[in-house]
C-alpha atoms as a PDB file:
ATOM      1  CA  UNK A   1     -96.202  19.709 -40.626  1.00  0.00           C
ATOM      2  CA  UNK A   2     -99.618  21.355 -41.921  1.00  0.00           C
ATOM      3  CA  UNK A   3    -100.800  20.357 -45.180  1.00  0.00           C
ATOM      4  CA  UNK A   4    -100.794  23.784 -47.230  1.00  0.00           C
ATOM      5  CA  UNK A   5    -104.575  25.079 -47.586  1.00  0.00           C
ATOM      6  CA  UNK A   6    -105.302  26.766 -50.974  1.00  0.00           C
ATOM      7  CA  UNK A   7    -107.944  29.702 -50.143  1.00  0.00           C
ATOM      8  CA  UNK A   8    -110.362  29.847 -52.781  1.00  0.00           C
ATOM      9  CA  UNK A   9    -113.815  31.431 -53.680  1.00  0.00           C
ATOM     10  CA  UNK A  10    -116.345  29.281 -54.465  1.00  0.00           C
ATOM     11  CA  UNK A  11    -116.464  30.059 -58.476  1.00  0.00           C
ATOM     12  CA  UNK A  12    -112.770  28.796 -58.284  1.00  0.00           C
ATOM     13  CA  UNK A  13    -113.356  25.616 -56.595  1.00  0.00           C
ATOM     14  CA  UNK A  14    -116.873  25.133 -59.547  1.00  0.00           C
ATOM     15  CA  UNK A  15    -113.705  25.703 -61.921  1.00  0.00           C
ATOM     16  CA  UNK A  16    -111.300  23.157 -60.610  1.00  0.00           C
ATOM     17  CA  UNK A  17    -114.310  20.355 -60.256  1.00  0.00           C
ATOM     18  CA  UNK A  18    -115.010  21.301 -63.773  1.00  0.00           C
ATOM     19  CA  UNK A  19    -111.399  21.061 -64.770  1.00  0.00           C
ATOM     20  CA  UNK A  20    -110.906  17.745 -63.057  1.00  0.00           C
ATOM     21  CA  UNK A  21    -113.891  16.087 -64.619  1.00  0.00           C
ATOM     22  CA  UNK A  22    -112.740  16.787 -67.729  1.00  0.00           C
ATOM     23  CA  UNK A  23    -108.977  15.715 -67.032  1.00  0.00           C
ATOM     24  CA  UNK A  24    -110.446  12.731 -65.868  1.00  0.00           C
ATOM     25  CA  UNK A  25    -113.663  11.806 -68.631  1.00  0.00           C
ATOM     26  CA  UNK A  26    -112.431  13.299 -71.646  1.00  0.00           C
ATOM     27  CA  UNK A  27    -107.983  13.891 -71.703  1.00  0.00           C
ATOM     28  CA  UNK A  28    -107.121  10.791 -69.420  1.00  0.00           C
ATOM     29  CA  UNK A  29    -108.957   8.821 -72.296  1.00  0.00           C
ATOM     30  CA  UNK A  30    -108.028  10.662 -74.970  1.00  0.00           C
ATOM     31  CA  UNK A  31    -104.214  10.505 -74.496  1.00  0.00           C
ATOM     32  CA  UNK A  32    -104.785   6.635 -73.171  1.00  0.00           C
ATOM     33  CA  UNK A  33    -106.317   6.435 -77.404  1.00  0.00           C
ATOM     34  CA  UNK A  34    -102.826   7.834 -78.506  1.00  0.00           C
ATOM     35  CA  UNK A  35    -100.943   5.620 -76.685  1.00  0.00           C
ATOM     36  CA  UNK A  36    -102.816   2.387 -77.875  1.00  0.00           C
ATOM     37  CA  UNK A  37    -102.672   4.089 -81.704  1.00  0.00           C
ATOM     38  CA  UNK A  38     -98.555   4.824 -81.265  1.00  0.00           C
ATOM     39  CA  UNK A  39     -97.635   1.541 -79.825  1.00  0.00           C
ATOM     40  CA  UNK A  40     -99.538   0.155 -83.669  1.00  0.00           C
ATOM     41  CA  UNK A  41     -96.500   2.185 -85.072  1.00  0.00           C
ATOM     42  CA  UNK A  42     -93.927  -0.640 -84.282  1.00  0.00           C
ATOM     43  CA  UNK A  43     -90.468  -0.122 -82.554  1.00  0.00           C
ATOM     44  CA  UNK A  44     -90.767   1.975 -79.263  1.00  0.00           C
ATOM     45  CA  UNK A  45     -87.571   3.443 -78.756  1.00  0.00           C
ATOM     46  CA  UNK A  46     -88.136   5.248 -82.120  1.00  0.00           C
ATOM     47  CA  UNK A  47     -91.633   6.126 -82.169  1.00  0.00           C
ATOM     48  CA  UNK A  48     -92.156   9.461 -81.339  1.00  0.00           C
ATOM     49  CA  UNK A  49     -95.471   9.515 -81.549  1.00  0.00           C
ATOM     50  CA  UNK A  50     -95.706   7.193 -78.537  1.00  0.00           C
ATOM     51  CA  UNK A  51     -93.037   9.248 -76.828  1.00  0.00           C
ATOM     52  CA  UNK A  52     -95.323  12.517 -77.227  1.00  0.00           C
ATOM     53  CA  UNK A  53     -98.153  10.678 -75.998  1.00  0.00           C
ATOM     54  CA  UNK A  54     -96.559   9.123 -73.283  1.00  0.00           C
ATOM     55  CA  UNK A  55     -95.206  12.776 -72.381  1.00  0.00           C
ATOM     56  CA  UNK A  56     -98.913  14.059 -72.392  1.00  0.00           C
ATOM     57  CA  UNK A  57     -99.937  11.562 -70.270  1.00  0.00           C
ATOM     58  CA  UNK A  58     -97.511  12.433 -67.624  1.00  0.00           C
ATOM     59  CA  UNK A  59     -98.303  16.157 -67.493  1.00  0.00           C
ATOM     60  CA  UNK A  60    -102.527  15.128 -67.572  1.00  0.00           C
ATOM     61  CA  UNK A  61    -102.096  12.808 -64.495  1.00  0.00           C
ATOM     62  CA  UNK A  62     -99.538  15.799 -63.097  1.00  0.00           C
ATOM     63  CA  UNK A  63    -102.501  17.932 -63.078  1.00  0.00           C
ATOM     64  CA  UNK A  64    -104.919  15.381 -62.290  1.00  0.00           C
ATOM     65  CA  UNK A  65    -102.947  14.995 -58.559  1.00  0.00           C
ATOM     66  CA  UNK A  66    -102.690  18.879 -58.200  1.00  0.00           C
ATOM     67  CA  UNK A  67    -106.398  19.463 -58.546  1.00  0.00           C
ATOM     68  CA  UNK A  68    -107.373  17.008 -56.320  1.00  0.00           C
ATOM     69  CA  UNK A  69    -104.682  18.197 -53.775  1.00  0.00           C
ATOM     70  CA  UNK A  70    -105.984  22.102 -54.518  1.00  0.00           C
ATOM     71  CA  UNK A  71    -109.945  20.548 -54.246  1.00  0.00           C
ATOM     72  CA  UNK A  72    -109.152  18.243 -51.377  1.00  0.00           C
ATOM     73  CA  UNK A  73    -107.497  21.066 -48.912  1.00  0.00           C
ATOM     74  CA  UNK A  74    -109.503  23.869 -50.223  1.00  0.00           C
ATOM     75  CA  UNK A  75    -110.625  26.933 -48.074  1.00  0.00           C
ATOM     76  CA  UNK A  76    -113.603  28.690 -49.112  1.00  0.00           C
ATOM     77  CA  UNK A  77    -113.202  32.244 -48.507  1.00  0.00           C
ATOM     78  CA  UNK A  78    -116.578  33.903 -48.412  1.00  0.00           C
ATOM     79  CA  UNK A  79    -115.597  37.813 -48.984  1.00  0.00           C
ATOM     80  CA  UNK A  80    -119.354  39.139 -46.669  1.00  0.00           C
ATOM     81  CA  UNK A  81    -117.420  38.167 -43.351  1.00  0.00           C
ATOM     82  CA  UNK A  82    -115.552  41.536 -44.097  1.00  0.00           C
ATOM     83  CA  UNK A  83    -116.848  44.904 -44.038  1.00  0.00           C
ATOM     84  CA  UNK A  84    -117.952  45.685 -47.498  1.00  0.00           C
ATOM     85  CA  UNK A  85    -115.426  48.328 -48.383  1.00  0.00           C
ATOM     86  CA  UNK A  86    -112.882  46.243 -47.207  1.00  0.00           C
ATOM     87  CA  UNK A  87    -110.223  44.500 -49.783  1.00  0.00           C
ATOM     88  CA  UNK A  88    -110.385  40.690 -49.231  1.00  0.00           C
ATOM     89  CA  UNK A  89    -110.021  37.361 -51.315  1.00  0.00           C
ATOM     90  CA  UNK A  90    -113.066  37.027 -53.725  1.00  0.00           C
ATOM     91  CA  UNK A  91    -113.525  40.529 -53.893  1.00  0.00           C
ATOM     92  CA  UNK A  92    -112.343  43.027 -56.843  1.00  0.00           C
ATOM     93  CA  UNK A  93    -110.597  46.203 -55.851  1.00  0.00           C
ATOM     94  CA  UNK A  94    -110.030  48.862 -58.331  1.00  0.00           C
ATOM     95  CA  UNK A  95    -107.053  51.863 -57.195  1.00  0.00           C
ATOM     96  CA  UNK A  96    -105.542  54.296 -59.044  1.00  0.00           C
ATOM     97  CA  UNK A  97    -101.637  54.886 -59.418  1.00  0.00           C
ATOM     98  CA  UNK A  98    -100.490  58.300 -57.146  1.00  0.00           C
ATOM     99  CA  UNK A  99    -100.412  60.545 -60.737  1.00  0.00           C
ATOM    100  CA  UNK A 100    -102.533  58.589 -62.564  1.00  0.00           C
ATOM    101  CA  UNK A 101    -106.037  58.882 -63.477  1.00  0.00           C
ATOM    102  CA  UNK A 102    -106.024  55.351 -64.786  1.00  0.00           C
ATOM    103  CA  UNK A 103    -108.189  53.074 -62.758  1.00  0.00           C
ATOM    104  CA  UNK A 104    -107.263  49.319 -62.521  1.00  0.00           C
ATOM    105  CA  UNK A 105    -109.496  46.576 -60.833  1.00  0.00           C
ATOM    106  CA  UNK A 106    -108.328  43.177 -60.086  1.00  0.00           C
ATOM    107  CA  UNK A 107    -110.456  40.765 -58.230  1.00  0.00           C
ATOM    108  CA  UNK A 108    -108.183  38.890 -55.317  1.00  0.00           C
ATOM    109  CA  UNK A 109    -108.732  34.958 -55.405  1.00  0.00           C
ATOM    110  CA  UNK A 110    -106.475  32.303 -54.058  1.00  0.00           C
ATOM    111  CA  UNK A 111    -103.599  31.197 -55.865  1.00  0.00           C
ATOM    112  CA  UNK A 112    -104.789  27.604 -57.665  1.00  0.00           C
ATOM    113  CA  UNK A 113    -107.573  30.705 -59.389  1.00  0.00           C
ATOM    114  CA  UNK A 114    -105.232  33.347 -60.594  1.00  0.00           C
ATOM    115  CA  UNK A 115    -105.458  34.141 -64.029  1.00  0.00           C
ATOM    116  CA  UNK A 116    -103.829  37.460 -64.648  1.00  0.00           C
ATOM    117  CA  UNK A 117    -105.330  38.023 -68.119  1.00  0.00           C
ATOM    118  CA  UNK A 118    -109.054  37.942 -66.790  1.00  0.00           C
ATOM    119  CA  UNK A 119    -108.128  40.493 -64.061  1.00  0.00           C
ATOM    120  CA  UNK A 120    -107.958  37.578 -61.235  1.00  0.00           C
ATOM    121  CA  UNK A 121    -104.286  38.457 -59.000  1.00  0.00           C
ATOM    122  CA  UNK A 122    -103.491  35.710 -56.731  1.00  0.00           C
ATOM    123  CA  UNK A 123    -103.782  36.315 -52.642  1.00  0.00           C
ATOM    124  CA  UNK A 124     -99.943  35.363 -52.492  1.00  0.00           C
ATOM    125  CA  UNK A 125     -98.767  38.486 -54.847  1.00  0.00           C
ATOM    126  CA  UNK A 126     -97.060  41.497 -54.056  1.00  0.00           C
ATOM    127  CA  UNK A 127    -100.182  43.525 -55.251  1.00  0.00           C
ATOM    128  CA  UNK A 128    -102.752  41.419 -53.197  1.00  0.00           C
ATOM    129  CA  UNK A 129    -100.597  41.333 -50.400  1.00  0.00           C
ATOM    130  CA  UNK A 130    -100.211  44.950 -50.135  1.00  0.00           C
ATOM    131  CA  UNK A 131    -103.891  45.588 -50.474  1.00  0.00           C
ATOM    132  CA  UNK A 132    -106.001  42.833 -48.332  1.00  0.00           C
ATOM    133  CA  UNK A 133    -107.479  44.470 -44.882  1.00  0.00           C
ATOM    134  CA  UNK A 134    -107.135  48.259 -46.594  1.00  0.00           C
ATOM    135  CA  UNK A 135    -110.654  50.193 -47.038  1.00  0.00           C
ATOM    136  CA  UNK A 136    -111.674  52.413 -49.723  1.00  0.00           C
ATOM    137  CA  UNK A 137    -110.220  55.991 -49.601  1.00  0.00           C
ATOM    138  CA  UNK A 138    -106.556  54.115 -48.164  1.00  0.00           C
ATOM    139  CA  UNK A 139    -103.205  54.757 -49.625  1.00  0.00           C
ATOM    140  CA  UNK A 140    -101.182  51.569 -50.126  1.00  0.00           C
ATOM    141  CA  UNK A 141     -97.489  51.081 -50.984  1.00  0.00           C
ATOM    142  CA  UNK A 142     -97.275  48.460 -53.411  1.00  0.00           C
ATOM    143  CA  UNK A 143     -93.726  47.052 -53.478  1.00  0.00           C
ATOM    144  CA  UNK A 144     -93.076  44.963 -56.642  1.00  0.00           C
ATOM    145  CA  UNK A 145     -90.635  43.061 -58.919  1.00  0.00           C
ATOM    146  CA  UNK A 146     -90.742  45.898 -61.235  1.00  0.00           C
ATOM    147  CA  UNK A 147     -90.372  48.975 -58.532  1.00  0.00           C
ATOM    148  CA  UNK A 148     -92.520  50.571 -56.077  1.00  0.00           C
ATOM    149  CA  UNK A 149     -96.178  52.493 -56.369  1.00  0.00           C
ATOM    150  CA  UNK A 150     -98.545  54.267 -54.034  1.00  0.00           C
ATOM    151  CA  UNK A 151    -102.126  53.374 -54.948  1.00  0.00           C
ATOM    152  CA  UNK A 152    -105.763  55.125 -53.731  1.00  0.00           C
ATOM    153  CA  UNK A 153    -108.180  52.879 -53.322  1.00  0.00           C
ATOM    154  CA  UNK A 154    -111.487  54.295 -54.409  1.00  0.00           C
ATOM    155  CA  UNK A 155    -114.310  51.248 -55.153  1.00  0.00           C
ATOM    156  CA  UNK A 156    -114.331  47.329 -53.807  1.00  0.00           C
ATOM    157  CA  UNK A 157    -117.229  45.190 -54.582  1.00  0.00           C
ATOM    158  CA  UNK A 158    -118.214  41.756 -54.992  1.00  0.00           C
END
């Protein structure tokens, strides 16, 4: 069985380096500190302090393992091997709802870069999905969670 690749553009892989470093230099240490501090307190089995550090150290090296899986089978997806008014990861697509003046624009990156409050939608969603390999001037049907939409797309850049 393949390993599972995690397409990314190459800001998103700078991110998760960043991130890792830092899990690694600066929280791995930090919550290592707490530990040392909580086991001071006395009795284990009723020190929660220890317990909430000892929690926080499972969830750091948790992430620590699925950034360096994400970095280690990483794709970089470089969005000029497509025409440039095609939708593709690493590119940001703005369409407008079929009776709706209201532009949107969401830039597609892989999944391990999604970050739906700074207008990043993952490759794997329904929106993404819908709208990778369409041009500028297509009409898309957008199937959802929360219903269906026809969209225009009128600008991709990046």
């Amino acid at each position: 069985m393949a390993d599972k690749v995690y397409p990314m553009t190459e800001e998103g892989k700078a991110q998760l380096e960043a991130e890792l470093e830092n899990l690694k230099t600066v929280k791995r240490p930090e919550v290592i500190d707490r530990i040392k501090v909580a086991r001071g307190f006395g009795d284990l089995s009723e020190n929660s302090e220890y317990e909430s550090a000892k929690d926080e150290q499972s969830t750091v090296e948790s992430r620590i393992v699925a950034v360096e899986t994400m970095l280690r089978y990483a794709q970089i997806i470089d969005a000029n091997d497509a025409a440039s008014d095609e939708v593709t990861l690493g590119r940001k697509v703005t369409f407008v709802e079929d009776g709706d003046d209201e532009e949107e624009t969401y830039q597609i990156v892989g999944a391990a870069e999604a970050d739906a409050f700074a207008g990043k939608i993952s490759n794997e969603s329904p929106i993404a999905q819908a709208l990778v390999g369409k041009k500028v001037g297509d009409k898309v049907d957008i199937v959802t969670p929360g219903g269906q939409m026809t969209v225009k797309i009128v600008k991709v850049e990046g």
